[in-house]
Protein backbone atom coordinates (compact mmCIF):
# COMPACT_ATOMS: atom_id res chain seq x y z
CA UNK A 1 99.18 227.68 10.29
CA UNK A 2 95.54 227.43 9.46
CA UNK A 3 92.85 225.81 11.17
CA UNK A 4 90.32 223.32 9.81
CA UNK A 5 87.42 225.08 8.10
CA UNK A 6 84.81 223.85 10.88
CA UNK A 7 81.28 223.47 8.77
CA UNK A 8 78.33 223.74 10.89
CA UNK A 9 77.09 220.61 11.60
CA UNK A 10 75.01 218.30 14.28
CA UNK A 11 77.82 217.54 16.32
CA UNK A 12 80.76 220.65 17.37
CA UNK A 13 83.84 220.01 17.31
CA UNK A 14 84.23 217.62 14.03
CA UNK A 15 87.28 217.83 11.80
CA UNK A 16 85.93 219.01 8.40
CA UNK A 17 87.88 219.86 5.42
CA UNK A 18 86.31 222.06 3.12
CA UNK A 19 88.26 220.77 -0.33
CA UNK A 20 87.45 223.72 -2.53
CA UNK A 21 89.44 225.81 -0.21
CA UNK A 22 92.33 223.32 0.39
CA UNK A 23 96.00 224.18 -1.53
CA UNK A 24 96.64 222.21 -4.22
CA UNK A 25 100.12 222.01 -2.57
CA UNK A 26 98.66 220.35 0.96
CA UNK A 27 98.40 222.86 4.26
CA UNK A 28 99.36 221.99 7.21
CA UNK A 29 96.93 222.16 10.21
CA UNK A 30 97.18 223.04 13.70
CA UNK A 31 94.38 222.94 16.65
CA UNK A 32 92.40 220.82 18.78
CA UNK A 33 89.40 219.22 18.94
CA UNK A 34 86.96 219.61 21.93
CA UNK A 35 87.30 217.20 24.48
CA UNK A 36 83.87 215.47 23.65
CA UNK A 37 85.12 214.22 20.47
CA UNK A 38 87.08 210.87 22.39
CA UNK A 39 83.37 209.91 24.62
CA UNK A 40 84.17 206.25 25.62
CA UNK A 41 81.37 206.34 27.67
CA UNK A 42 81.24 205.29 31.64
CA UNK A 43 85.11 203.89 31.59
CA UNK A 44 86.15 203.98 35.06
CA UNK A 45 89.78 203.74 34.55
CA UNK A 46 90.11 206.06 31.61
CA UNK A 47 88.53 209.95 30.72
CA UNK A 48 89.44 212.60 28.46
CA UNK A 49 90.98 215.61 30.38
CA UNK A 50 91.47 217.64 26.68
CA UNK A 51 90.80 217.77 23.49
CA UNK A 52 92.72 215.93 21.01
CA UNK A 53 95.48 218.23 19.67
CA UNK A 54 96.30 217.53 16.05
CA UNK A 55 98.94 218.86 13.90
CA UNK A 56 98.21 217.55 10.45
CA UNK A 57 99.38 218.16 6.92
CA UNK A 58 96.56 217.78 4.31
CA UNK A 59 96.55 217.10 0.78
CA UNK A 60 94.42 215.89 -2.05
CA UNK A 61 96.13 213.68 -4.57
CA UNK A 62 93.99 212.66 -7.44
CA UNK A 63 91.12 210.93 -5.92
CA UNK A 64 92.19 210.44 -2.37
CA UNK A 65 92.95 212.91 0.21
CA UNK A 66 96.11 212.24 1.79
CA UNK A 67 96.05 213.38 5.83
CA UNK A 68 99.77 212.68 7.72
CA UNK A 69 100.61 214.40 11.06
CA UNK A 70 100.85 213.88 14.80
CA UNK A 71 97.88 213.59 17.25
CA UNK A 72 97.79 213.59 21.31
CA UNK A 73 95.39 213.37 23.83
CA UNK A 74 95.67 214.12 27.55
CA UNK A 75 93.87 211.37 29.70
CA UNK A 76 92.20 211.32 33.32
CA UNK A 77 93.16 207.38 34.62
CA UNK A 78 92.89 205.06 37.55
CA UNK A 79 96.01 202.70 37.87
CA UNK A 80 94.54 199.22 37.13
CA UNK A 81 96.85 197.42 39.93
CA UNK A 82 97.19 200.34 42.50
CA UNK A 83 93.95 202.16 42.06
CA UNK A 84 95.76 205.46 42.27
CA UNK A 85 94.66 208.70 39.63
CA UNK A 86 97.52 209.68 37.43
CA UNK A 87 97.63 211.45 34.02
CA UNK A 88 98.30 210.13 31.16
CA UNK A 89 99.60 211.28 27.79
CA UNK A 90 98.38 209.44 24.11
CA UNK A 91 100.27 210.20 21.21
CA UNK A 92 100.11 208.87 17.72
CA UNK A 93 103.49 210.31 15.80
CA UNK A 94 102.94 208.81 12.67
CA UNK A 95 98.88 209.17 11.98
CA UNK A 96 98.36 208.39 7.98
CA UNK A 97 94.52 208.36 6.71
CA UNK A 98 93.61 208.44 3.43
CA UNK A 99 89.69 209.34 1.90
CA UNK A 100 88.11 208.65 -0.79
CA UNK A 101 87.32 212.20 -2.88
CA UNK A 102 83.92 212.20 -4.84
CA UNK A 103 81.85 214.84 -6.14
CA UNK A 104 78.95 214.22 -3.31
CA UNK A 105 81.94 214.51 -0.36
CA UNK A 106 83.20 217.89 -0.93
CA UNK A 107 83.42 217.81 2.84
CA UNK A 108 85.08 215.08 4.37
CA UNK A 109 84.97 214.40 8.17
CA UNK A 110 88.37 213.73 9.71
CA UNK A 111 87.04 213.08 12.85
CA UNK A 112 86.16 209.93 13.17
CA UNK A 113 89.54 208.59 12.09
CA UNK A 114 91.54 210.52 14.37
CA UNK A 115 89.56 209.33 17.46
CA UNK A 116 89.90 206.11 16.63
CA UNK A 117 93.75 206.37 15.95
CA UNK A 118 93.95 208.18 20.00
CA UNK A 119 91.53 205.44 21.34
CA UNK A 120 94.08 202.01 19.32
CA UNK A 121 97.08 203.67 21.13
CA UNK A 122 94.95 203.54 25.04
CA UNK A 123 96.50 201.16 26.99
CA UNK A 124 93.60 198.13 27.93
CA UNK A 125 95.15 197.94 31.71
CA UNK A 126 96.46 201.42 32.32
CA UNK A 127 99.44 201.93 34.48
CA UNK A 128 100.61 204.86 36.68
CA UNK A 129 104.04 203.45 36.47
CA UNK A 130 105.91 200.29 34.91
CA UNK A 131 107.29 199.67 38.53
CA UNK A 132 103.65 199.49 40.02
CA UNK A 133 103.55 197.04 42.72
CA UNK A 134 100.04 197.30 43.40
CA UNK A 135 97.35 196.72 46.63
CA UNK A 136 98.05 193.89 49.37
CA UNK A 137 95.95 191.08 48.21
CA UNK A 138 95.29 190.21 51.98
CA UNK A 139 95.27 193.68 53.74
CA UNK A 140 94.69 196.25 50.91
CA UNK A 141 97.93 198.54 51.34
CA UNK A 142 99.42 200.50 48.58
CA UNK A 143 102.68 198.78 48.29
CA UNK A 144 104.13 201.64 46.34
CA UNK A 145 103.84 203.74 49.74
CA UNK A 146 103.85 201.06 52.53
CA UNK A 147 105.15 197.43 53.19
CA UNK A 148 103.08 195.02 55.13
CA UNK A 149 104.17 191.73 56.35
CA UNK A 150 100.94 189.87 55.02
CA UNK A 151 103.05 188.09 52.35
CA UNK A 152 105.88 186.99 54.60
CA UNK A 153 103.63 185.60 57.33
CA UNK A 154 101.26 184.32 54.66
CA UNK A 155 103.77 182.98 52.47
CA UNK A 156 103.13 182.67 48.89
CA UNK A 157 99.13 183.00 48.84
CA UNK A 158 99.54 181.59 44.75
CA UNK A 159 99.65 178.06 46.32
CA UNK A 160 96.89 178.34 48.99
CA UNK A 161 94.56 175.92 46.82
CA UNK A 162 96.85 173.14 46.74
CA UNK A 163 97.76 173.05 50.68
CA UNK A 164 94.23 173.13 51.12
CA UNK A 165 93.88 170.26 48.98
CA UNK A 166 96.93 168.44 50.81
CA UNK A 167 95.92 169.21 53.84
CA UNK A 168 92.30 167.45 53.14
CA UNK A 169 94.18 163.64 52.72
């Protein structure tokens, strides 16, 4: 397994294929990127833990270079219902990116592409588990580790605007 030929450049870190030195048969890389590479910013729920580990086979065929592998990502998160930190694991099995070859890009830069592959397959609400029951509405208790009898001497709190409303006539 080779790594990526990393050019120097502005930012460390980047995925950049140097083509003169690529097989004419495709290689197959191996590594991971540093964890920098996924910044989406001042997300509360959601923060890289790791790089992004890529296994990728690369290949230019005629004008296009032809990049098809796996990717993953190890995530910091925040349950969106319980408020509880858990880890999370992003994969993308089946990453496919082509580029455009020219003469002025001997050098193309993977790196944008397979951030934004790791960042599509985020969940927008992330979830410690599927079974999350989430926080008491009325007394705040993790109802994955406690019960409370809010609900039950509450009843269902969903129709509280209406018997407000009947009550009022």
């Amino acid at each position: 397994m080779k790594e990526i030929l990393k050019v120097v450049s502005v930012t460390p870190g980047r995925l950049i294929v140097d083509l003169n030195r690529l097989d004419s048969e495709g290689e197959l890389f191996e590594g991971k990127t540093s964890p920098d590479v996924t910044d989406i910013g001042d997300d509360e729920f959601v923060q890289p833990r790791d790089g992004i580990a890529y296994k990728l086979h690369i290949q230019a065929l005629g004008s296009e270079l032809l990049v098809r592998g796996s990717l993953a990502q190890k995530f910091s998160c925040r349950c969106s219902i319980c408020d509880n930190p858990f880890d999370l694991l992003v994969e993308e099995d089946n990453f496919v990116e082509t580029f455009e070859i020219f003469e002025e890009n001997a050098f193309p830069d993977l790196t944008d592409a397979i951030r934004e592959a790791i960042i599509l397959n985020l969940p927008a609400f992330p979830r410690c588990s599927e079974t999350c029951r989430g926080l008491c509405e009325l007394c705040g208790a993790d109802l994955n580790q406690n019960t409370c009898d809010c609900n039950k001497k509450r009843g269902d709190v969903r129709w509280t605007a209406l018997d407000i409303l009947d009550s009022l006539e």
